[in-house]
PDBML (XML) file of the C-alpha atoms, coordinates in Angstrom:
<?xml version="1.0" encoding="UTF-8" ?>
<PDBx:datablock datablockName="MODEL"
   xmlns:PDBx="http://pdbml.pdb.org/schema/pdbx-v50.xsd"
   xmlns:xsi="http://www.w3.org/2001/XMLSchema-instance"
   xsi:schemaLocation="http://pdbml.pdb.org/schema/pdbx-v50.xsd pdbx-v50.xsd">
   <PDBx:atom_siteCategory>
      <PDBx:atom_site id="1">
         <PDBx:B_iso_or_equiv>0.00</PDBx:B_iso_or_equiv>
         <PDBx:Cartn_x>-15.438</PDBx:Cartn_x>
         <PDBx:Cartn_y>-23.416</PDBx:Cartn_y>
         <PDBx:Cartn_z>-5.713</PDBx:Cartn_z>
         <PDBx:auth_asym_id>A</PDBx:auth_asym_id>
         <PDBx:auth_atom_id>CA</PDBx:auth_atom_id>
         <PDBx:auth_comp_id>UNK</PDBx:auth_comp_id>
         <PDBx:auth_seq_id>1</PDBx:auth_seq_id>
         <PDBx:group_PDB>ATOM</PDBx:group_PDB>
         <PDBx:label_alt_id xsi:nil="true" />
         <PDBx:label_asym_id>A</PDBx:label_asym_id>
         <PDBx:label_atom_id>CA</PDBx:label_atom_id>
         <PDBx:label_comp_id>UNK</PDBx:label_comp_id>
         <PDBx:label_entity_id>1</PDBx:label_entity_id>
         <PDBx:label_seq_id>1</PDBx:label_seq_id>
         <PDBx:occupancy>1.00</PDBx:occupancy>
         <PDBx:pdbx_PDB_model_num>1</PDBx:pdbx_PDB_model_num>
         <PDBx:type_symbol>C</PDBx:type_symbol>
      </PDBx:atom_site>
      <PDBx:atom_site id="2">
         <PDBx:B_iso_or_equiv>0.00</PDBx:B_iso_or_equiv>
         <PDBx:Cartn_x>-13.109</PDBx:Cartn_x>
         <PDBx:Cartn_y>-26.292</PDBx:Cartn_y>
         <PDBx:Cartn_z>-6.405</PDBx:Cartn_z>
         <PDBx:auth_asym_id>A</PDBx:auth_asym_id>
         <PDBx:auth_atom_id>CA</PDBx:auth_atom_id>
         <PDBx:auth_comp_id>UNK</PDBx:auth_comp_id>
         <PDBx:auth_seq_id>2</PDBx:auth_seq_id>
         <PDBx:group_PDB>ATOM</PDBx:group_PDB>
         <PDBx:label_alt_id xsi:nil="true" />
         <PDBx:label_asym_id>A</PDBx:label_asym_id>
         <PDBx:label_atom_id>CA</PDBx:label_atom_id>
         <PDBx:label_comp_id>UNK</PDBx:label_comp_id>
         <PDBx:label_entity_id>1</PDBx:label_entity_id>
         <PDBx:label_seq_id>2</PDBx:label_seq_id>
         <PDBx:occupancy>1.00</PDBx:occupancy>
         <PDBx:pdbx_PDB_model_num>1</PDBx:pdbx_PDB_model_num>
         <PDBx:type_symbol>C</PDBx:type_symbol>
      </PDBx:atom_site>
      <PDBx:atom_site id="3">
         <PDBx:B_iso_or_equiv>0.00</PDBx:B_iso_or_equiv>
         <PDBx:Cartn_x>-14.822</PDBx:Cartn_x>
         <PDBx:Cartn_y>-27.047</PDBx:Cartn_y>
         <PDBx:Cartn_z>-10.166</PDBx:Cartn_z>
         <PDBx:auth_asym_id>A</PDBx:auth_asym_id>
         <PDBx:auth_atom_id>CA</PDBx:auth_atom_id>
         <PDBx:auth_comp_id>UNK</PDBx:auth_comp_id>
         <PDBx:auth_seq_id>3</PDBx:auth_seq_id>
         <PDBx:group_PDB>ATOM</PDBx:group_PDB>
         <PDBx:label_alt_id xsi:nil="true" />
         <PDBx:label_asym_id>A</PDBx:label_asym_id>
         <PDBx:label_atom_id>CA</PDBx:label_atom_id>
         <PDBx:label_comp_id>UNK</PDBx:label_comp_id>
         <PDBx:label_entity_id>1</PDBx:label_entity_id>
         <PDBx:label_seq_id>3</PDBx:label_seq_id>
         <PDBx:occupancy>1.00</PDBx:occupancy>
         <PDBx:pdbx_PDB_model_num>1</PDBx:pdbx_PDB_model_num>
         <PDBx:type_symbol>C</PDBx:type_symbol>
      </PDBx:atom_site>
      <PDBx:atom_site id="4">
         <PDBx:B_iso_or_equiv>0.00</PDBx:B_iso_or_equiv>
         <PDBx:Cartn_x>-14.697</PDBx:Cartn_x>
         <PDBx:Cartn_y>-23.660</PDBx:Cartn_y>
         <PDBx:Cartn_z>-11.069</PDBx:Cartn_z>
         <PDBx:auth_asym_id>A</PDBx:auth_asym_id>
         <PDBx:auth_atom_id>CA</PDBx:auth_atom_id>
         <PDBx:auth_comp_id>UNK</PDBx:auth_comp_id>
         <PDBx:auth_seq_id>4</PDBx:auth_seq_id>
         <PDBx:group_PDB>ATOM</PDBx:group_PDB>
         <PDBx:label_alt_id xsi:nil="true" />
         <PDBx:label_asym_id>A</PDBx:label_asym_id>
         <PDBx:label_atom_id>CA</PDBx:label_atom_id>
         <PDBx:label_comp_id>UNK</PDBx:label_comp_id>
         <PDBx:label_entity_id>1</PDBx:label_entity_id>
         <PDBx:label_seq_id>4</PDBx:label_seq_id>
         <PDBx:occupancy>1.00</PDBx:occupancy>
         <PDBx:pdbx_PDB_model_num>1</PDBx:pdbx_PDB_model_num>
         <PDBx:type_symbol>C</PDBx:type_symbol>
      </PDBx:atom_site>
      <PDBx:atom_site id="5">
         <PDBx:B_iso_or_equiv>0.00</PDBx:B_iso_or_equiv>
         <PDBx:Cartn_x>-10.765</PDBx:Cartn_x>
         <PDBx:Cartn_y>-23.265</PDBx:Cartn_y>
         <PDBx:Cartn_z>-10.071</PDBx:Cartn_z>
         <PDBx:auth_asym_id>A</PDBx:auth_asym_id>
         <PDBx:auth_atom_id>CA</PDBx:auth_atom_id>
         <PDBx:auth_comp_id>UNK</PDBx:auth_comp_id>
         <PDBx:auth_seq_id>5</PDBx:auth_seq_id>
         <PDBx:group_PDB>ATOM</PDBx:group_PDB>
         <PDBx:label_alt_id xsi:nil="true" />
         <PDBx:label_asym_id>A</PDBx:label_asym_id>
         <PDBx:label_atom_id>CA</PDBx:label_atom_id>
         <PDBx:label_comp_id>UNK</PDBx:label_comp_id>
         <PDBx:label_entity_id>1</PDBx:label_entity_id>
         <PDBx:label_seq_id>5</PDBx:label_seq_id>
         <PDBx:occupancy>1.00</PDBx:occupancy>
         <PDBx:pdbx_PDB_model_num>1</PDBx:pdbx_PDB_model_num>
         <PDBx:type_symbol>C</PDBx:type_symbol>
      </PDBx:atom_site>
      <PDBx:atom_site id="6">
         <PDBx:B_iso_or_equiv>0.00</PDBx:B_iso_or_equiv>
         <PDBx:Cartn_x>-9.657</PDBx:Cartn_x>
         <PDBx:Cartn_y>-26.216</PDBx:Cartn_y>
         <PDBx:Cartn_z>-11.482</PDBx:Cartn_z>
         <PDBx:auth_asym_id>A</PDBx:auth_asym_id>
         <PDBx:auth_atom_id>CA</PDBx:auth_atom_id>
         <PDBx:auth_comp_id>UNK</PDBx:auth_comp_id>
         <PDBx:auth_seq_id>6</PDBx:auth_seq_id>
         <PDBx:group_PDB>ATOM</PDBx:group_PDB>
         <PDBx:label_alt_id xsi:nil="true" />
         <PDBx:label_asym_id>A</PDBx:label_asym_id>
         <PDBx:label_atom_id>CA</PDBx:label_atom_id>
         <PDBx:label_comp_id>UNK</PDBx:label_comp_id>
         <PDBx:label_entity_id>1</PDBx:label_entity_id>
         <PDBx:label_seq_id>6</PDBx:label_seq_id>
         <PDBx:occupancy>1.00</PDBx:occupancy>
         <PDBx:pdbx_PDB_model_num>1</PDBx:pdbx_PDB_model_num>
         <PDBx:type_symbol>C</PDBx:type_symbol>
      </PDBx:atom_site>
      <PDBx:atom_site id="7">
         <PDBx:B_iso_or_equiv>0.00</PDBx:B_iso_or_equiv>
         <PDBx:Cartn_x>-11.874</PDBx:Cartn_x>
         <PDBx:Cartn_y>-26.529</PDBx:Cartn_y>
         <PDBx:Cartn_z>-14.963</PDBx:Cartn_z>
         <PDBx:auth_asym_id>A</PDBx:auth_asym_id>
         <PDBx:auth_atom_id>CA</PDBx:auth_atom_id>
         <PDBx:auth_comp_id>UNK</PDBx:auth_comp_id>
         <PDBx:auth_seq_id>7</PDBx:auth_seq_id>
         <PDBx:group_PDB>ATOM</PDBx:group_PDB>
         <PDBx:label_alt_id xsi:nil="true" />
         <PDBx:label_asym_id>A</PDBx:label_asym_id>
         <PDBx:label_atom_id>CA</PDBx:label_atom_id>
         <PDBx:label_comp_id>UNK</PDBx:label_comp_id>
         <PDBx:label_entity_id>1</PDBx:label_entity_id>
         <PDBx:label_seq_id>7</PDBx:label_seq_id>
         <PDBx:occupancy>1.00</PDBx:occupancy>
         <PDBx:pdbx_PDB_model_num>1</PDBx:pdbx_PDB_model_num>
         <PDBx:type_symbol>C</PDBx:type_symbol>
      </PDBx:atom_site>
      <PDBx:atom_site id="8">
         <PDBx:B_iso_or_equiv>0.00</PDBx:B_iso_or_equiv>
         <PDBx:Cartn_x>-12.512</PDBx:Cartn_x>
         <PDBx:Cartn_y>-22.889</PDBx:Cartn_y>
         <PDBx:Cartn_z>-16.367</PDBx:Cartn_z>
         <PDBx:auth_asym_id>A</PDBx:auth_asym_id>
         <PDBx:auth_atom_id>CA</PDBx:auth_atom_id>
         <PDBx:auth_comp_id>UNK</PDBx:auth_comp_id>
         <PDBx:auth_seq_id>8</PDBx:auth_seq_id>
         <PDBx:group_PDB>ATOM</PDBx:group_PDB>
         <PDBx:label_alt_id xsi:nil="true" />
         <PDBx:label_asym_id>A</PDBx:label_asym_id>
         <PDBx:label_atom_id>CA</PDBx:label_atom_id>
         <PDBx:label_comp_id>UNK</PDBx:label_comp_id>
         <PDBx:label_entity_id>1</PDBx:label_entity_id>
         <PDBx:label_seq_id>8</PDBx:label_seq_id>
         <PDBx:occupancy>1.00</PDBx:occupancy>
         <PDBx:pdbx_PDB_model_num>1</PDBx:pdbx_PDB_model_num>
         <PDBx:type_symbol>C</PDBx:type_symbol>
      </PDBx:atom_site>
      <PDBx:atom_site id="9">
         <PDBx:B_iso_or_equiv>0.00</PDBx:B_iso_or_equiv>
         <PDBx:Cartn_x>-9.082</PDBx:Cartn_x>
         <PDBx:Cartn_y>-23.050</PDBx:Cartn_y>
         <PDBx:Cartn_z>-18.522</PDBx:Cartn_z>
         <PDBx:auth_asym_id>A</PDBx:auth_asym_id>
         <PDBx:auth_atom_id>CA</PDBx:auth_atom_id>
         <PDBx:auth_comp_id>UNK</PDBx:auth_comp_id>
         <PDBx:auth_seq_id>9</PDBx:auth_seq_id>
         <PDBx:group_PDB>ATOM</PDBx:group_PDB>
         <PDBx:label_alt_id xsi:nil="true" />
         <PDBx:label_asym_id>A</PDBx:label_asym_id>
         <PDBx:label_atom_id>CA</PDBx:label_atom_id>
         <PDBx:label_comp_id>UNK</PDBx:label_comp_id>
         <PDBx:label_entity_id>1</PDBx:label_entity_id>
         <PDBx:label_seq_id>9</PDBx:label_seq_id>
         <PDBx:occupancy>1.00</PDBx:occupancy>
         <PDBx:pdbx_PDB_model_num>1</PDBx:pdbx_PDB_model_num>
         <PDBx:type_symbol>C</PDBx:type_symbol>
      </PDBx:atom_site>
      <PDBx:atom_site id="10">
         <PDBx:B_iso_or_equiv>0.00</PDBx:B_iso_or_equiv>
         <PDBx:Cartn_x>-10.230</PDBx:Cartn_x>
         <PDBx:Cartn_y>-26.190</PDBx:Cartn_y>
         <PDBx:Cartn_z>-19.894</PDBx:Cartn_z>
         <PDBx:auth_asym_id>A</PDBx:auth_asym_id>
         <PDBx:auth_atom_id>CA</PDBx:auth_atom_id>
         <PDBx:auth_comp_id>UNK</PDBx:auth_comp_id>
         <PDBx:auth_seq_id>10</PDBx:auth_seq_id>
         <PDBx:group_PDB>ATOM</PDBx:group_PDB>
         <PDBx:label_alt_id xsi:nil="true" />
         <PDBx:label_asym_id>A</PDBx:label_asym_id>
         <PDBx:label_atom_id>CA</PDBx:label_atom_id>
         <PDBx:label_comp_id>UNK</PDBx:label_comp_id>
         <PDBx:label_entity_id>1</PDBx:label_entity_id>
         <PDBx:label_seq_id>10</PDBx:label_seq_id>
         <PDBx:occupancy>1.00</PDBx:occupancy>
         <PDBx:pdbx_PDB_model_num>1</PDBx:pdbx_PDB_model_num>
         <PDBx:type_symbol>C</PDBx:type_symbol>
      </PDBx:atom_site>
      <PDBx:atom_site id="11">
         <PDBx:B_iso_or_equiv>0.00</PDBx:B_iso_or_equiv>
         <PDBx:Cartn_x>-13.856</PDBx:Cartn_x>
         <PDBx:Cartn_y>-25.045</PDBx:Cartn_y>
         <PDBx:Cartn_z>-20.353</PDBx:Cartn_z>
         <PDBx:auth_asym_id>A</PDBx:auth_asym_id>
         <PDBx:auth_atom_id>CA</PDBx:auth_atom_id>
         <PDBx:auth_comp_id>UNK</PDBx:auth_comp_id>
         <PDBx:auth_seq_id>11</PDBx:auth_seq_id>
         <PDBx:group_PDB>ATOM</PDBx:group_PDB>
         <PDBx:label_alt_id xsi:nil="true" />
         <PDBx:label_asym_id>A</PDBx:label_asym_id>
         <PDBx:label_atom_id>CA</PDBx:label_atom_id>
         <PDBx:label_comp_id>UNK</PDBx:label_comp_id>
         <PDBx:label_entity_id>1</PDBx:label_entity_id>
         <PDBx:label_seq_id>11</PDBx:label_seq_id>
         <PDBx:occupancy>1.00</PDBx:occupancy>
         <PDBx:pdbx_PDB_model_num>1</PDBx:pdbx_PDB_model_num>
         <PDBx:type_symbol>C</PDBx:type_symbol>
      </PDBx:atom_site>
      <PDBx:atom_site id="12">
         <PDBx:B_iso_or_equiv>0.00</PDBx:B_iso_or_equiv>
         <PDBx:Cartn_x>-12.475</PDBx:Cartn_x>
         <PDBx:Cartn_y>-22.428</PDBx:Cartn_y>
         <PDBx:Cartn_z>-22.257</PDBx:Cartn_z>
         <PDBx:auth_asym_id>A</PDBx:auth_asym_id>
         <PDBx:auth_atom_id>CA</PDBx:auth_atom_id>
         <PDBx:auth_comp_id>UNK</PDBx:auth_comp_id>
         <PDBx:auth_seq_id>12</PDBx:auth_seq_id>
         <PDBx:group_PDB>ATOM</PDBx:group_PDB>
         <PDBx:label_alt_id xsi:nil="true" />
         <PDBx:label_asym_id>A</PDBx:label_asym_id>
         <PDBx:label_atom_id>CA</PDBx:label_atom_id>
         <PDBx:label_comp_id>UNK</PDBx:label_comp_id>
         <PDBx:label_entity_id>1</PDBx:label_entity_id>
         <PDBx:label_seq_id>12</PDBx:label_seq_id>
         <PDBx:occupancy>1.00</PDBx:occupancy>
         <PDBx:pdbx_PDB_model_num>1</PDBx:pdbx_PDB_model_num>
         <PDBx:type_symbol>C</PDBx:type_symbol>
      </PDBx:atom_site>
      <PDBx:atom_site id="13">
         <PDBx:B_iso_or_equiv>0.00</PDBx:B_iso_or_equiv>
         <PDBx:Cartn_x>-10.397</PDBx:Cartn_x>
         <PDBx:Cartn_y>-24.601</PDBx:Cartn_y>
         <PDBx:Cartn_z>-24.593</PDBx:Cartn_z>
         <PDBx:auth_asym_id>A</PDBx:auth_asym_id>
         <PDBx:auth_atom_id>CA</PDBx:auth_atom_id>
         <PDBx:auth_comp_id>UNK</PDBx:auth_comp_id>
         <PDBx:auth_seq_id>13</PDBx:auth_seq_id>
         <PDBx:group_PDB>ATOM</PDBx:group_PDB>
         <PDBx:label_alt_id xsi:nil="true" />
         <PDBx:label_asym_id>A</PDBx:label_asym_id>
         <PDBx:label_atom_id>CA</PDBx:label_atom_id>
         <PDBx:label_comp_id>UNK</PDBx:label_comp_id>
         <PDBx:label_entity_id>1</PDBx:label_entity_id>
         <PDBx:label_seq_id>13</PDBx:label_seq_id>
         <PDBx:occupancy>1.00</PDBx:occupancy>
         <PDBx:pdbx_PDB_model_num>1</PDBx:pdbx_PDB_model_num>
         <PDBx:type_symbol>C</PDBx:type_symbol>
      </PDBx:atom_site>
      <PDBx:atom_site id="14">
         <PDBx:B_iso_or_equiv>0.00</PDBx:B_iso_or_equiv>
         <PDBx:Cartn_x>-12.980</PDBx:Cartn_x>
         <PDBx:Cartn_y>-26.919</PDBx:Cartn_y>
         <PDBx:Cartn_z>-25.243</PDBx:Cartn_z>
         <PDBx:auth_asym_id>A</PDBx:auth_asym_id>
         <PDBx:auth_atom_id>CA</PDBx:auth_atom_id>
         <PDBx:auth_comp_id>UNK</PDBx:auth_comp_id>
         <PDBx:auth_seq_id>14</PDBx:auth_seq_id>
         <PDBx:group_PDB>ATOM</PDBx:group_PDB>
         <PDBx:label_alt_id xsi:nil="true" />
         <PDBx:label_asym_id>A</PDBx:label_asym_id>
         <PDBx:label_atom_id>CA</PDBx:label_atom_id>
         <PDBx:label_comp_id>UNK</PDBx:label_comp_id>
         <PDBx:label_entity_id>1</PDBx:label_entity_id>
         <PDBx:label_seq_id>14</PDBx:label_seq_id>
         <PDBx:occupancy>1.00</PDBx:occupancy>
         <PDBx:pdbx_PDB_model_num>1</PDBx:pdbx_PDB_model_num>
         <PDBx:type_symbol>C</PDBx:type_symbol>
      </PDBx:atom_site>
      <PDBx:atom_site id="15">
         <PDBx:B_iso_or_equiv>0.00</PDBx:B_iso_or_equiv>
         <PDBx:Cartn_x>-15.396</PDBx:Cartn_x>
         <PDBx:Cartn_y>-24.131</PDBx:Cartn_y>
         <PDBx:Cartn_z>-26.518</PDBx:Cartn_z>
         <PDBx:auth_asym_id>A</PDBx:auth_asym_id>
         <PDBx:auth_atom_id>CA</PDBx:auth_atom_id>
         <PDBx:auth_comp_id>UNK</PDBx:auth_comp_id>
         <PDBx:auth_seq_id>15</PDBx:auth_seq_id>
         <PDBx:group_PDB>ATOM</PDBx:group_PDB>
         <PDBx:label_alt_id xsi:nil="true" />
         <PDBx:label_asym_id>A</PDBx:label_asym_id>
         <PDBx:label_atom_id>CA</PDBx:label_atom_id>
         <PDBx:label_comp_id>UNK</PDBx:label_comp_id>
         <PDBx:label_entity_id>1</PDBx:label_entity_id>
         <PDBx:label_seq_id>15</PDBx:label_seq_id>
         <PDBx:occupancy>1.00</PDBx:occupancy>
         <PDBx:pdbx_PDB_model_num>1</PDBx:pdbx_PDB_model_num>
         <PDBx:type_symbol>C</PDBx:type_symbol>
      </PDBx:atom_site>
      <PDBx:atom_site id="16">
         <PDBx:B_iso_or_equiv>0.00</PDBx:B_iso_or_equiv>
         <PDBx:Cartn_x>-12.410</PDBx:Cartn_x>
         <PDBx:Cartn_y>-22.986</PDBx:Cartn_y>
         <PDBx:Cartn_z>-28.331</PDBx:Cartn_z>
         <PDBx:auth_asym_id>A</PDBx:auth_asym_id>
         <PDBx:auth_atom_id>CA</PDBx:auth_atom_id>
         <PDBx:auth_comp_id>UNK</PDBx:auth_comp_id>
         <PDBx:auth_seq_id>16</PDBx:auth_seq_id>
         <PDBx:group_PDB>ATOM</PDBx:group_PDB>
         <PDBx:label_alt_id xsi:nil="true" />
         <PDBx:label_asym_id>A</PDBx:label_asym_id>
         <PDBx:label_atom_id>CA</PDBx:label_atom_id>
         <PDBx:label_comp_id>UNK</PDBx:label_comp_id>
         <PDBx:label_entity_id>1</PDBx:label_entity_id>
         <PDBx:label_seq_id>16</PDBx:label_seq_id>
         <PDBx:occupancy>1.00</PDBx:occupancy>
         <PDBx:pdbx_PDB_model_num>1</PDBx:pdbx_PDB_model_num>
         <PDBx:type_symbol>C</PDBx:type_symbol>
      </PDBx:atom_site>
      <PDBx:atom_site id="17">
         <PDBx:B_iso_or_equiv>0.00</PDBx:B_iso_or_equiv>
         <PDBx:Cartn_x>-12.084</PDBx:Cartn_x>
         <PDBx:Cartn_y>-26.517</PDBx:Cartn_y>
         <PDBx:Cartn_z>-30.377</PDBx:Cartn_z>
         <PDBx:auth_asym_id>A</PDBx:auth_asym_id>
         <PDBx:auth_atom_id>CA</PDBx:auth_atom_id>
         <PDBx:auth_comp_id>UNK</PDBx:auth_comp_id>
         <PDBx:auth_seq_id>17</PDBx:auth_seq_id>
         <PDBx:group_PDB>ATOM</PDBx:group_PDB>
         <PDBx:label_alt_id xsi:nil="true" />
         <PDBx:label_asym_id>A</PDBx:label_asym_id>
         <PDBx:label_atom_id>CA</PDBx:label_atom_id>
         <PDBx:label_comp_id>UNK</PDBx:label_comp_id>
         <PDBx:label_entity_id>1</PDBx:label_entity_id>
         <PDBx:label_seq_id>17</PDBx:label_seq_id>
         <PDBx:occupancy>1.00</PDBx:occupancy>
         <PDBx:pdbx_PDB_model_num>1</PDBx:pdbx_PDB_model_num>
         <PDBx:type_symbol>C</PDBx:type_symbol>
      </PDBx:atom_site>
      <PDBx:atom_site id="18">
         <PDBx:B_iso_or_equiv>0.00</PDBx:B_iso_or_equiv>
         <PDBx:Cartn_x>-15.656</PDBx:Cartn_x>
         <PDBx:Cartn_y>-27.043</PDBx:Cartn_y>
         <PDBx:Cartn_z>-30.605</PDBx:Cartn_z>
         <PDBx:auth_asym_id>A</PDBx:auth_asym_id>
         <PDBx:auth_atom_id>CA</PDBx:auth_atom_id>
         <PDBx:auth_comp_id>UNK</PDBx:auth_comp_id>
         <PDBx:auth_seq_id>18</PDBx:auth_seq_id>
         <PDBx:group_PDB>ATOM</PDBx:group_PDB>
         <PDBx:label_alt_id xsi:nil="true" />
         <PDBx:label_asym_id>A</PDBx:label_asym_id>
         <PDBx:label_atom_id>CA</PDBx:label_atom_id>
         <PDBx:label_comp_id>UNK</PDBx:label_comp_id>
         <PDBx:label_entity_id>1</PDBx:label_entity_id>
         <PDBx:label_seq_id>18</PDBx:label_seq_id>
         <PDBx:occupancy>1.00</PDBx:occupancy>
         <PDBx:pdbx_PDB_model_num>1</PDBx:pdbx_PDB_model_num>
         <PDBx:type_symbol>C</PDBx:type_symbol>
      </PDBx:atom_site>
      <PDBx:atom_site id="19">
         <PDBx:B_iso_or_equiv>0.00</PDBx:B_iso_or_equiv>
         <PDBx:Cartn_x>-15.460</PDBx:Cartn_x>
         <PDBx:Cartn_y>-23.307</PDBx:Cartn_y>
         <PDBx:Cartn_z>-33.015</PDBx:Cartn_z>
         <PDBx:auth_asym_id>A</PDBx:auth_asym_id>
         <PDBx:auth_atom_id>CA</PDBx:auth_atom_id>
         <PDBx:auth_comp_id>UNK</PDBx:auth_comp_id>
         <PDBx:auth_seq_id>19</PDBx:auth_seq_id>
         <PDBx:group_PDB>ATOM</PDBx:group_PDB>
         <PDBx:label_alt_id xsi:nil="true" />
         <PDBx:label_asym_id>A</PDBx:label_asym_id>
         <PDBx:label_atom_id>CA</PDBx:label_atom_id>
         <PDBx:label_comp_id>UNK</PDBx:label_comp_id>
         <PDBx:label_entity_id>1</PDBx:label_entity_id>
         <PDBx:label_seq_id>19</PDBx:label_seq_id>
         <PDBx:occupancy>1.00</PDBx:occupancy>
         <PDBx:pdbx_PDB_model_num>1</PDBx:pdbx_PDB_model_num>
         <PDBx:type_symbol>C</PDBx:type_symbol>
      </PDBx:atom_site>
      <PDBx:atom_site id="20">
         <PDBx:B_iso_or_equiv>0.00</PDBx:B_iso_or_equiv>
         <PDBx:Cartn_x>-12.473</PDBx:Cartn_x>
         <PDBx:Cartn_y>-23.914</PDBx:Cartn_y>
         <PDBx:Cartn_z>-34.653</PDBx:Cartn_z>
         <PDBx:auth_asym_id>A</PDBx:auth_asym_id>
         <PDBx:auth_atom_id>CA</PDBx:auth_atom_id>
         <PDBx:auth_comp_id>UNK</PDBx:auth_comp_id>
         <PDBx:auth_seq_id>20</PDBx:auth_seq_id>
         <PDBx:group_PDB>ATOM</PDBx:group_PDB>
         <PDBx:label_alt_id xsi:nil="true" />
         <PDBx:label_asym_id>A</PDBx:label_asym_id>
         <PDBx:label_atom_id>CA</PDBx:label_atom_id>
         <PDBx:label_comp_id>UNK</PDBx:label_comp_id>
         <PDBx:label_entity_id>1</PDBx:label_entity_id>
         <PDBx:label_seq_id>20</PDBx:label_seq_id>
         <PDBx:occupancy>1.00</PDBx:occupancy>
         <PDBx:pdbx_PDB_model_num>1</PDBx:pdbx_PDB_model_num>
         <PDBx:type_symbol>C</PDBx:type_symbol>
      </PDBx:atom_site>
      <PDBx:atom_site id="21">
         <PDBx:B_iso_or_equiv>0.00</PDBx:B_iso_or_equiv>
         <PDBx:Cartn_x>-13.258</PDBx:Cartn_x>
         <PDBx:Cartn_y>-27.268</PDBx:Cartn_y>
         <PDBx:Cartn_z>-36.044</PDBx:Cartn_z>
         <PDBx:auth_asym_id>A</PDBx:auth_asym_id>
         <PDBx:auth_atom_id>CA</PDBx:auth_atom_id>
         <PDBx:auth_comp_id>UNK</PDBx:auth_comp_id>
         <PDBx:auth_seq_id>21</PDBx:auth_seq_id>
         <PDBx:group_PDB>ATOM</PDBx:group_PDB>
         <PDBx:label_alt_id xsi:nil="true" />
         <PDBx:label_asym_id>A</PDBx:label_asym_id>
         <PDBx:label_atom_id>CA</PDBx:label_atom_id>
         <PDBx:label_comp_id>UNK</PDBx:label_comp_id>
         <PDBx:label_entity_id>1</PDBx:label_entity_id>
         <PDBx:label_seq_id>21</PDBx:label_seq_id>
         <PDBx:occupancy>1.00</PDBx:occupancy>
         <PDBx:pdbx_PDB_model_num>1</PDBx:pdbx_PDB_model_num>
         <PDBx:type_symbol>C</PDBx:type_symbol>
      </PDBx:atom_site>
      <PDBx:atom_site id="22">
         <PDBx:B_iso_or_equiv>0.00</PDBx:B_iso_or_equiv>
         <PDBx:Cartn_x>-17.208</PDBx:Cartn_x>
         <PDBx:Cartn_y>-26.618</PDBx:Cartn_y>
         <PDBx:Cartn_z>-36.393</PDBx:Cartn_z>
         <PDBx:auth_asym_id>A</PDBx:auth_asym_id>
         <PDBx:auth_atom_id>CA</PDBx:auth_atom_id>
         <PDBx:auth_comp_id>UNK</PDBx:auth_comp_id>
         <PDBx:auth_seq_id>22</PDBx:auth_seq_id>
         <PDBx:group_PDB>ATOM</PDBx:group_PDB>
         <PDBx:label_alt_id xsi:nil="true" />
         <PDBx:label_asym_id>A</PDBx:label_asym_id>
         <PDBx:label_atom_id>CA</PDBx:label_atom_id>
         <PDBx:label_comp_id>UNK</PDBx:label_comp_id>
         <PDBx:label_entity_id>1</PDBx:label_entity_id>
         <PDBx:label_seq_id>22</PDBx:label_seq_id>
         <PDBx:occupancy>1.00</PDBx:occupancy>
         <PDBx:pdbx_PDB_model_num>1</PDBx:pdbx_PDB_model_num>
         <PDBx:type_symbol>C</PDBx:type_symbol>
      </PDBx:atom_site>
      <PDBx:atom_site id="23">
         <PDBx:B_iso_or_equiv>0.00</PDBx:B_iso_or_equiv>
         <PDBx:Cartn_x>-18.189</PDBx:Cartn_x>
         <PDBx:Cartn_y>-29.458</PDBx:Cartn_y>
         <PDBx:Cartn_z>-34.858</PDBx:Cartn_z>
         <PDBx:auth_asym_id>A</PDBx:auth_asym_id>
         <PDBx:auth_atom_id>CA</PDBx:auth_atom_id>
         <PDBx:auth_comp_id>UNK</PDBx:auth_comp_id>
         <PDBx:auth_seq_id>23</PDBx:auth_seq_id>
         <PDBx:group_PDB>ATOM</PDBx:group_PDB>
         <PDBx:label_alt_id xsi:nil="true" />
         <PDBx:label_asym_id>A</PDBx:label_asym_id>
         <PDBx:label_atom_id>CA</PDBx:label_atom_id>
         <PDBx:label_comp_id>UNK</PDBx:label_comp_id>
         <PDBx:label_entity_id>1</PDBx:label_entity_id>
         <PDBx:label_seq_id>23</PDBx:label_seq_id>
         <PDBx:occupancy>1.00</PDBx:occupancy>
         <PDBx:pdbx_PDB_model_num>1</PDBx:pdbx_PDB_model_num>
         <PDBx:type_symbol>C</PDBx:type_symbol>
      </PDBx:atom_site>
      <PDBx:atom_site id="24">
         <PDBx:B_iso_or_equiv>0.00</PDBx:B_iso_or_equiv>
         <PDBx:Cartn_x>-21.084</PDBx:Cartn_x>
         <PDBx:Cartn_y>-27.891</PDBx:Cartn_y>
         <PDBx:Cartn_z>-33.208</PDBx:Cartn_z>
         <PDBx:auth_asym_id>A</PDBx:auth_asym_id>
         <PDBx:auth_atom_id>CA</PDBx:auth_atom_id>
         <PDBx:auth_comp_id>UNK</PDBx:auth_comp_id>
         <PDBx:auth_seq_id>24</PDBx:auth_seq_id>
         <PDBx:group_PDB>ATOM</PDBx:group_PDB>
         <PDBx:label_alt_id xsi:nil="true" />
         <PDBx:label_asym_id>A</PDBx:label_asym_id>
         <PDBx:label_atom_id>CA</PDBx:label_atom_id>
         <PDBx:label_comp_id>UNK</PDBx:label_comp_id>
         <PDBx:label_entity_id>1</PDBx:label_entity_id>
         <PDBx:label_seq_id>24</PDBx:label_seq_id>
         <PDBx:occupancy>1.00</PDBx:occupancy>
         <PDBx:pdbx_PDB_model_num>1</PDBx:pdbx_PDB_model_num>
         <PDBx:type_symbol>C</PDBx:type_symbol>
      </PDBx:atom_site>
      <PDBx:atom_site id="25">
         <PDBx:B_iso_or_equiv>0.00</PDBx:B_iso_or_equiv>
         <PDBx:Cartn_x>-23.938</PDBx:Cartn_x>
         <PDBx:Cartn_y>-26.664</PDBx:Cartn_y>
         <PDBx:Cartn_z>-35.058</PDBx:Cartn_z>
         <PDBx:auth_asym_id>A</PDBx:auth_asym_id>
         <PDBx:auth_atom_id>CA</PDBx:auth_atom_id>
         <PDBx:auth_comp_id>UNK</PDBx:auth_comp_id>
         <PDBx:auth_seq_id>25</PDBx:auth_seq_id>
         <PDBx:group_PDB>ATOM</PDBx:group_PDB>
         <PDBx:label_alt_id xsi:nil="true" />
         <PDBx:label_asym_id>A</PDBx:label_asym_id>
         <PDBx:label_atom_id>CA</PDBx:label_atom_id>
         <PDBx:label_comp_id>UNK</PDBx:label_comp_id>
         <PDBx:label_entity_id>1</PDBx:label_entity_id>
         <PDBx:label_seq_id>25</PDBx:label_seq_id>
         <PDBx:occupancy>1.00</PDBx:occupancy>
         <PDBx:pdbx_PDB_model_num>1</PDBx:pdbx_PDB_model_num>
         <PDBx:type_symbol>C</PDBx:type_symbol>
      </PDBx:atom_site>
   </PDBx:atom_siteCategory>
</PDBx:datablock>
């Protein structure tokens, strides 16, 4: 309960960087 209220925001950017600079494949 803790890991999910204090990381989602920052789960959220990192999937957001990881699209916008296309470093995943």
């Amino acid at each position: 309960g803790a890991l999910i209220q204090e990381v989602w925001m920052f789960c959220c950017f990192c999937v957001f960087i990881l699209v916008y600079t296309k470093a995943i494949q």
